[in-house]
Protein backbone atom coordinates (compact mmCIF):
# COMPACT_ATOMS: atom_id res chain seq x y z
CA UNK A 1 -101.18 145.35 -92.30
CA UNK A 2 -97.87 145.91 -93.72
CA UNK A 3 -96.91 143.57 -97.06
CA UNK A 4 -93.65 143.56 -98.69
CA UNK A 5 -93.38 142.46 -101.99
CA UNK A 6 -90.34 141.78 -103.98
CA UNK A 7 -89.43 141.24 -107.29
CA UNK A 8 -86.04 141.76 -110.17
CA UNK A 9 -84.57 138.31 -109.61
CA UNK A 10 -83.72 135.92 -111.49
CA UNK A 11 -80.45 134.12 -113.52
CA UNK A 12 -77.15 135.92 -114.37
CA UNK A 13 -73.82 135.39 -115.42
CA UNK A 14 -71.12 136.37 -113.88
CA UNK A 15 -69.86 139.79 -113.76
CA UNK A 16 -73.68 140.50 -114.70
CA UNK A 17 -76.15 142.86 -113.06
CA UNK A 18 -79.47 142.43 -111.64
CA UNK A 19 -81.99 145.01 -110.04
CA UNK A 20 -84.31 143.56 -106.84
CA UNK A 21 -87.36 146.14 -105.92
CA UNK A 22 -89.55 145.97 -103.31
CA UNK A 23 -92.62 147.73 -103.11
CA UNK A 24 -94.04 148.08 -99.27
CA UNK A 25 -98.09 148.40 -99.10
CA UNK A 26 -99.62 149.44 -95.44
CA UNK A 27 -98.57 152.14 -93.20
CA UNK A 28 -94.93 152.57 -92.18
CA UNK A 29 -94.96 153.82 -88.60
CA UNK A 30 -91.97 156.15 -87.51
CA UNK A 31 -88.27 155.68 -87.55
CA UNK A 32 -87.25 152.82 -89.72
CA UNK A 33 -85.04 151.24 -91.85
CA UNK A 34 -85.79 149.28 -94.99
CA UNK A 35 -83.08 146.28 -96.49
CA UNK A 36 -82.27 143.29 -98.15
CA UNK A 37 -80.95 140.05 -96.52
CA UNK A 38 -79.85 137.25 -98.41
CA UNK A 39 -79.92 133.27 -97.41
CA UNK A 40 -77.85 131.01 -99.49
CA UNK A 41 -78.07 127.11 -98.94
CA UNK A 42 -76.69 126.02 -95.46
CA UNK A 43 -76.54 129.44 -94.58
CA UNK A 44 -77.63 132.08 -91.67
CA UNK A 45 -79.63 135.05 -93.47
CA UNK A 46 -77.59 137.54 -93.17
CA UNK A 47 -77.92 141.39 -94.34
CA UNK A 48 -76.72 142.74 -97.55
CA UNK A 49 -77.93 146.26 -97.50
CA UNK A 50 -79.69 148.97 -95.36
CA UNK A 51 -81.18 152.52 -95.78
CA UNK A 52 -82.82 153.97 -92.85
CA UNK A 53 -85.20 156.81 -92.45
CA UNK A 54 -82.73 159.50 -92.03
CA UNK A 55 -81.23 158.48 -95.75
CA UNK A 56 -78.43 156.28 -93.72
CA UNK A 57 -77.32 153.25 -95.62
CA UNK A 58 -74.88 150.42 -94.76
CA UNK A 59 -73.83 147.64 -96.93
CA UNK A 60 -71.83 143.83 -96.17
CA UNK A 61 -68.22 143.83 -96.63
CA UNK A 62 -68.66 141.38 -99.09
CA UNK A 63 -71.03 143.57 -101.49
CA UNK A 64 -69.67 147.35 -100.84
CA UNK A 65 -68.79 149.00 -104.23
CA UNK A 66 -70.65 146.24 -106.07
CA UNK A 67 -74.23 146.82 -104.63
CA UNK A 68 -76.27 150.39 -104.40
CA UNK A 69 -79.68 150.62 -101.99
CA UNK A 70 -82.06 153.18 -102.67
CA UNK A 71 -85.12 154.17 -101.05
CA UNK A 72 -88.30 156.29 -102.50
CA UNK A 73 -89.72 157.32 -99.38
CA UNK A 74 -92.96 158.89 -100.96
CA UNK A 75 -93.15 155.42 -103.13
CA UNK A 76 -92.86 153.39 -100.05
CA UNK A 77 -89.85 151.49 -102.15
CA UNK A 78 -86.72 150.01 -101.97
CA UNK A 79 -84.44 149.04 -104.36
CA UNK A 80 -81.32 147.00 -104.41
CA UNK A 81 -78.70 147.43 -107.65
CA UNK A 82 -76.53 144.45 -108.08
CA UNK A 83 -73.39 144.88 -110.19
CA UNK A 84 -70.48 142.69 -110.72
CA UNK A 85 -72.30 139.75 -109.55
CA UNK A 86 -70.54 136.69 -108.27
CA UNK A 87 -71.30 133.24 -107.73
CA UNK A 88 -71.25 133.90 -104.29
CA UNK A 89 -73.69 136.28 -104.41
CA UNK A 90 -76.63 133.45 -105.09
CA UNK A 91 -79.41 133.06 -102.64
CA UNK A 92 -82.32 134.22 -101.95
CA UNK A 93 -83.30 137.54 -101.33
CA UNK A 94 -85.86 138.87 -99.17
CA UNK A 95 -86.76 142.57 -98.10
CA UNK A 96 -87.09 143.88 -94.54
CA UNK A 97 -89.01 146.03 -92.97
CA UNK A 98 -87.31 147.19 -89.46
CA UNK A 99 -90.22 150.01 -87.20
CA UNK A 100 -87.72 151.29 -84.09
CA UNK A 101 -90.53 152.64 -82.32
CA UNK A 102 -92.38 149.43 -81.69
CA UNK A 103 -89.83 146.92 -82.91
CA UNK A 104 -91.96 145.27 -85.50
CA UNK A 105 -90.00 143.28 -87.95
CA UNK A 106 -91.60 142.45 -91.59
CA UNK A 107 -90.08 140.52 -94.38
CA UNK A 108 -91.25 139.68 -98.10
CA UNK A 109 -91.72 136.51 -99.71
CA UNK A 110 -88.04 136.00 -101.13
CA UNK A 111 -87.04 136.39 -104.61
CA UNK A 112 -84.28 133.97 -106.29
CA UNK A 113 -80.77 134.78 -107.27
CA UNK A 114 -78.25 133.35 -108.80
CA UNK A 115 -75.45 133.56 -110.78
CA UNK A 116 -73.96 130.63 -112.69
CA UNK A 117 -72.46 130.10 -116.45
């Protein structure tokens, strides 16, 4: 069974930076693509940040040169470096898990951000 666990939230000012990790536990089968989505109040989730298998990574409009994925493929990790951080940028954050081959989809628990004075 495949777990994802997140954790690096928290509170930040803005203009701050934060650092989200997740570590995934259970087998990873084939072609995939690990990320981060975000949800803030009243609002879709919607994805920040992607890395696939093949080292591919893709970001929002709304966080490119601000936010950096990473992936540890032998760690089974993913991290998520948040710089310039806005008040915009609070929700909460969850990790995803994406298998192409058989389509399974797996998400972590959430972790909270946010960024207020």
């Amino acid at each position: 069974q495949v777990q994802l666990v997140e954790s690096g939230g928290g509170l930040v000012q803005p203009g701050g930076s934060l650092r989200l990790s997740c570590a995934v536990s259970g087998r990873i089968s084939g072609a995939n693509a690990l990320g981060w989505y975000r949800q803030a109040p009243g609002k879709q989730r919607a994805l920040v940040a992607q890395a696939t298998s093949t080292t591919n990574t893709n970001y929002a409009d709304s966080v490119k040169g601000r936010f950096t994925i990473s992936r540890d493929n032998a760690k089974n990790t993913v991290t998520l470096q948040m710089n310039s951080l806005k008040p915009e940028d609070t929700a909460v954050y969850y990790c995803n898990l994406m298998q192409y081959r058989d389509g399974l989809t797996y998400w972590g628990q959430g972790t909270q951000v946010t960024v207020s004075s």
